[in-house]
C-alpha atoms as a PDB file:
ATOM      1  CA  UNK A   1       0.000   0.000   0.000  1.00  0.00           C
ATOM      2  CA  UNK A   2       1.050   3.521  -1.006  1.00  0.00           C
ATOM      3  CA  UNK A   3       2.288   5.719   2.714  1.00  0.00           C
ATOM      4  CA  UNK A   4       0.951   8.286   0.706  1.00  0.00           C
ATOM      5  CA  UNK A   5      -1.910   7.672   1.090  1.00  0.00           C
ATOM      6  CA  UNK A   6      -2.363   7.041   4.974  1.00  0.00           C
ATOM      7  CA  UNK A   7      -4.890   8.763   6.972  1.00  0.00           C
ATOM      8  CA  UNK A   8      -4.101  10.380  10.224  1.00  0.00           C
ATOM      9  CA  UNK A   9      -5.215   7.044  12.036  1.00  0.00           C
ATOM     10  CA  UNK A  10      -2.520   5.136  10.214  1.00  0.00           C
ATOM     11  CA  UNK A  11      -4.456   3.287   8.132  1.00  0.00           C
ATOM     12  CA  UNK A  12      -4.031   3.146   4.757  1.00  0.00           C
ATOM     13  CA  UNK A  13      -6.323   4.746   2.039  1.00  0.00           C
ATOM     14  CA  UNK A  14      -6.756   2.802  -1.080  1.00  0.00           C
ATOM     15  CA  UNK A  15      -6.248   5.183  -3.938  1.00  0.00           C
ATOM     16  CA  UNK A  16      -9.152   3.450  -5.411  1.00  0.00           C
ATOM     17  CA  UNK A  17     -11.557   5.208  -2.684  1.00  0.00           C
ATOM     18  CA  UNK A  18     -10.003   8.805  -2.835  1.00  0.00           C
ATOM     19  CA  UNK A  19     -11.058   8.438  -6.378  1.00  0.00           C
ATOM     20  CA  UNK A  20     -14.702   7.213  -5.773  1.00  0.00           C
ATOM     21  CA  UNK A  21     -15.215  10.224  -3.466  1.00  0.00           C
ATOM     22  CA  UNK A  22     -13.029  12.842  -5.827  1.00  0.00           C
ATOM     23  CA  UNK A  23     -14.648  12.342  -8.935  1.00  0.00           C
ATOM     24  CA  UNK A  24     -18.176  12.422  -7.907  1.00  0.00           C
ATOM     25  CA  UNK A  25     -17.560  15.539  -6.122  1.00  0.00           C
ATOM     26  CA  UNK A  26     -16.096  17.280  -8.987  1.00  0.00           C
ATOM     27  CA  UNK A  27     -19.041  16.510 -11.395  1.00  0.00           C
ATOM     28  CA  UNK A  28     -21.368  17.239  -8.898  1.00  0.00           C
ATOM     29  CA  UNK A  29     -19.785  20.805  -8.149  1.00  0.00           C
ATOM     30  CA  UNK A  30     -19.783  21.346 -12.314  1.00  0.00           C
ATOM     31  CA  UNK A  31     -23.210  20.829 -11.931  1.00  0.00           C
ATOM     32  CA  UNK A  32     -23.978  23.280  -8.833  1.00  0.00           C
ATOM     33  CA  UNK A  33     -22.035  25.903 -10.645  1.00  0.00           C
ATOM     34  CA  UNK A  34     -24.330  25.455 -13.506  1.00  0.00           C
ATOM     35  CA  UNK A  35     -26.966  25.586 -11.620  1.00  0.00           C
ATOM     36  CA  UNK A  36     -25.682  28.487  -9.974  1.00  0.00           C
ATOM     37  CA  UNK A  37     -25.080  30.448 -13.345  1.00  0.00           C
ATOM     38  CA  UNK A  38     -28.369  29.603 -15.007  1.00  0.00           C
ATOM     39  CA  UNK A  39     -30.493  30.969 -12.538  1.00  0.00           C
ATOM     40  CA  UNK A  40     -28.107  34.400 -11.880  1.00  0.00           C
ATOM     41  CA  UNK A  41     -27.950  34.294 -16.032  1.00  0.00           C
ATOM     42  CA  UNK A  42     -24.235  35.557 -15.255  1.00  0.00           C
ATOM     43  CA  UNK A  43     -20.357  33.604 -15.387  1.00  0.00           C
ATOM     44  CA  UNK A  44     -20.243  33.272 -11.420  1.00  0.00           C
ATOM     45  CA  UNK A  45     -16.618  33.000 -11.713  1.00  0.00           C
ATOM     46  CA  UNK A  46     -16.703  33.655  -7.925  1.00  0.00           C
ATOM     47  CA  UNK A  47     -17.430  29.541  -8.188  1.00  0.00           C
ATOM     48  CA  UNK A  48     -13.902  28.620  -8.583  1.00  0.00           C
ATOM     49  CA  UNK A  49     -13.109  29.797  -5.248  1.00  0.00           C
ATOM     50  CA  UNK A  50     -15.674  26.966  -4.185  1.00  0.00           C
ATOM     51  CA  UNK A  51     -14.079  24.400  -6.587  1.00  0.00           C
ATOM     52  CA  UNK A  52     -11.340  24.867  -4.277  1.00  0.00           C
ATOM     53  CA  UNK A  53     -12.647  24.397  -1.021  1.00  0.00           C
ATOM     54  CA  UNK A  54     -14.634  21.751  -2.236  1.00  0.00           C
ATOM     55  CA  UNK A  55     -11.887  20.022  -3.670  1.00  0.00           C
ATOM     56  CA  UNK A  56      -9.596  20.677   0.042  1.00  0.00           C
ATOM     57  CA  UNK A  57     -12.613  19.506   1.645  1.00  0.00           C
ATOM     58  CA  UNK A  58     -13.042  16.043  -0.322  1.00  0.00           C
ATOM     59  CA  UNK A  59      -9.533  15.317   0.279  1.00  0.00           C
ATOM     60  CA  UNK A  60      -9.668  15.917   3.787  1.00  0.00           C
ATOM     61  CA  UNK A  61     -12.744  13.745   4.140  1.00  0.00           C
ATOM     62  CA  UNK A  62     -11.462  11.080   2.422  1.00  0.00           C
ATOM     63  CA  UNK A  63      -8.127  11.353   4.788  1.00  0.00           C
ATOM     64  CA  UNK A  64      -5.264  11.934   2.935  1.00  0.00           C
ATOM     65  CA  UNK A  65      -1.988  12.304   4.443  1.00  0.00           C
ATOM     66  CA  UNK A  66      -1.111  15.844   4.041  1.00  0.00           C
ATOM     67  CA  UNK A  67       1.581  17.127   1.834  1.00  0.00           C
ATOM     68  CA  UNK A  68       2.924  17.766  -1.730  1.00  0.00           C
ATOM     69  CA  UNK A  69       0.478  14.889  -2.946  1.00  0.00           C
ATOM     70  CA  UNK A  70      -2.886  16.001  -1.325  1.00  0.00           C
ATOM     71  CA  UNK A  71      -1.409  19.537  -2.240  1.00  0.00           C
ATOM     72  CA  UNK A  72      -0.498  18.144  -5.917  1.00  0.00           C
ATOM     73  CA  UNK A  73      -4.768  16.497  -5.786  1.00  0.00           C
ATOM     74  CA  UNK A  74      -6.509  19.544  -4.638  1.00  0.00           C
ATOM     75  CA  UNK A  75      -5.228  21.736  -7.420  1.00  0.00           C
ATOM     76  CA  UNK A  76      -5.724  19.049  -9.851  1.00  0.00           C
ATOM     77  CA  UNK A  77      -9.501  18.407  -8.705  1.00  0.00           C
ATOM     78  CA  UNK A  78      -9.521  22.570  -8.834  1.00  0.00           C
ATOM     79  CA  UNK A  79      -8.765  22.190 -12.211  1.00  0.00           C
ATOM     80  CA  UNK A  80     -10.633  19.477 -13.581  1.00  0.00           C
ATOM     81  CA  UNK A  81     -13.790  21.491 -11.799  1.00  0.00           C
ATOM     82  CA  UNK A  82     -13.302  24.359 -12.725  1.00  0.00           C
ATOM     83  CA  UNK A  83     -12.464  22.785 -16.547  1.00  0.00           C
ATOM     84  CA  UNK A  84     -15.698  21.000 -16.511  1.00  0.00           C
ATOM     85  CA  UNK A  85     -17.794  24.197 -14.818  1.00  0.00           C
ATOM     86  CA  UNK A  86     -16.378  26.538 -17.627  1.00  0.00           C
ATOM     87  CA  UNK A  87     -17.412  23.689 -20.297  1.00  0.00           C
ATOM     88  CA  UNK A  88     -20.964  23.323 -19.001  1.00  0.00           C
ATOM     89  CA  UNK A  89     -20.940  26.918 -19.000  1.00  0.00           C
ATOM     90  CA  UNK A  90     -19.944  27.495 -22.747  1.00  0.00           C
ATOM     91  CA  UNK A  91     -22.877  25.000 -23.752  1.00  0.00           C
ATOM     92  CA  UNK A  92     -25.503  26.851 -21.544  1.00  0.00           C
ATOM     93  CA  UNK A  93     -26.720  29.881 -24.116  1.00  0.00           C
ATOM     94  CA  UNK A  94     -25.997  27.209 -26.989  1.00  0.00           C
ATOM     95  CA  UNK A  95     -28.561  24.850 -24.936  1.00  0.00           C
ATOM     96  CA  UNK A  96     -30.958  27.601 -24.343  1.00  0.00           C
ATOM     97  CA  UNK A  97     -31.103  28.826 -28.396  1.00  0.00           C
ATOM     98  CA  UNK A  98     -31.296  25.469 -29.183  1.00  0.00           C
ATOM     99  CA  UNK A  99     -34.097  23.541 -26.457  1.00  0.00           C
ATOM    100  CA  UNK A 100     -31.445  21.229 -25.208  1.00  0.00           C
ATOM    101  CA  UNK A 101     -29.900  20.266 -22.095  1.00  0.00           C
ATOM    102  CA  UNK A 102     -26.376  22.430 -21.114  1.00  0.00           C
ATOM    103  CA  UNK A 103     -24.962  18.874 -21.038  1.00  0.00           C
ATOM    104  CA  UNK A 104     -26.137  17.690 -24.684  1.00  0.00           C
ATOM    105  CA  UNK A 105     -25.326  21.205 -26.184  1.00  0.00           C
ATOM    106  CA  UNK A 106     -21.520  21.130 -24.514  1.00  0.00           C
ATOM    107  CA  UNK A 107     -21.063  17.239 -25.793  1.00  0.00           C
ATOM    108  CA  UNK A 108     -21.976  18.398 -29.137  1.00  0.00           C
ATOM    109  CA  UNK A 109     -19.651  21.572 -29.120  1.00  0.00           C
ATOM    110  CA  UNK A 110     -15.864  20.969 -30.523  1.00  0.00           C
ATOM    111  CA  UNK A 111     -13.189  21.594 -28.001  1.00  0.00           C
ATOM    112  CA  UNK A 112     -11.634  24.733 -30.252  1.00  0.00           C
ATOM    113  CA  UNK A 113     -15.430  26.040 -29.829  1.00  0.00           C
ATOM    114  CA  UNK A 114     -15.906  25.537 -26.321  1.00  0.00           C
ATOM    115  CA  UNK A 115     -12.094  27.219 -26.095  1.00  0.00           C
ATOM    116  CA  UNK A 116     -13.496  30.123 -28.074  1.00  0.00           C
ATOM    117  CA  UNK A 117     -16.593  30.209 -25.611  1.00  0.00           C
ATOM    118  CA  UNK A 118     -15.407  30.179 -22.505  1.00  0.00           C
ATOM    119  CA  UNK A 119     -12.620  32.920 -23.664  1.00  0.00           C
ATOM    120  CA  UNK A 120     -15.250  35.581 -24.651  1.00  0.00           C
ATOM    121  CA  UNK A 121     -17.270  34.697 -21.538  1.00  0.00           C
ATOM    122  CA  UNK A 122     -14.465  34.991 -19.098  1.00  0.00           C
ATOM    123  CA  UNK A 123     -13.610  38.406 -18.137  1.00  0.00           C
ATOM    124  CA  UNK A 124     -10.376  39.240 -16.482  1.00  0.00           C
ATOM    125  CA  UNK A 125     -11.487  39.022 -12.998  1.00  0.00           C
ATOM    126  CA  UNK A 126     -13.483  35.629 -13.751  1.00  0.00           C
ATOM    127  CA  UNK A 127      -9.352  34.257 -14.983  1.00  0.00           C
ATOM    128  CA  UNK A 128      -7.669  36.007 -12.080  1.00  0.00           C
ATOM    129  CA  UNK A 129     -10.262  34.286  -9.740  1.00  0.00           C
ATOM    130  CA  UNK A 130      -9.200  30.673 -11.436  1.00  0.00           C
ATOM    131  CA  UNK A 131      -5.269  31.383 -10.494  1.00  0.00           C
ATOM    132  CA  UNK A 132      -6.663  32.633  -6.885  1.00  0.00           C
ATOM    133  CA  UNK A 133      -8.655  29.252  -6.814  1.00  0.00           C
ATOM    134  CA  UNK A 134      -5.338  26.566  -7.570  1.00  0.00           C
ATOM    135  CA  UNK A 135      -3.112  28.413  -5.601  1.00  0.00           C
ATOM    136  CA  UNK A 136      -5.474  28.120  -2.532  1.00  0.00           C
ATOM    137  CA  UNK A 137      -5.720  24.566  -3.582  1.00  0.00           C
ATOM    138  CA  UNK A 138      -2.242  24.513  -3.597  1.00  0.00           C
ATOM    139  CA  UNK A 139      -2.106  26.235  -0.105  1.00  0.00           C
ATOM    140  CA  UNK A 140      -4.595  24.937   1.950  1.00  0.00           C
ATOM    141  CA  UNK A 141      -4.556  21.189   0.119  1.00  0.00           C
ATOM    142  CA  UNK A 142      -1.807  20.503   2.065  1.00  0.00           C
END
């Protein structure tokens, strides 16, 4: 068994059940900040400070030993929501013009479209709020 991946009790975590609890939690945040941004009709970029304390929080629930790994997990859940957030959110007015689900819109976007989409949507703040959000993750994952 990996020592990285002890709890604070000593015993060890299987990698296999940081991931059941990680990657739920990350799709299920994506789909809060959706939710979130459909009914403000707005970005919310304010949401990737959640992604990070969600993704501290999942970590530290599913007891990980702290250091550069959990540290080196939280920004790379931070990511991966915020990634998938930004996504759902370049699919929502597509979904709306087009009476489909933000989820069926985004699947049927290309990735250089989505790129193009979430790059005219984003203002400054909403990017500078992403770094803010991994290097809290960064910070705090630990």
């Amino acid at each position: 068994m990996l020592t990285l991946f002890r709890s604070p009790s000593g015993i060890p975590q299987h990698p296999l059940l940081i991931a059941v609890m990680l990657v739920p939690g990350f799709f299920v945040f994506a789909g809060a900040w959706l939710a979130v941004a459909a009914a403000c009709n707005s970005r919310v970029g304010w949401m990737a400070l959640l992604a990070a304390l969600n993704s501290i929080v999942l970590l530290r629930l599913a007891r990980t030993r702290s250091g550069a790994t959990r540290a080196l997990l939280a920004v790379l859940v931070t990511g991966v929501s915020i990634a998938l957030g930004e996504w759902l959110l370049a699919g929502l007015p597509i979904s709306r013009q087009m009476d489909q689900s933000p989820l069926e819109a985004a699947r049927r976007m290309g990735a250089d479209f989505s790129w193009l989409l979430i790059q005219l949507g984003n203002t400054p703040l909403d990017w500078g709020l992403v770094v803010v959000a991994l290097a809290l993750a960064a910070r705090y994952g630990r």
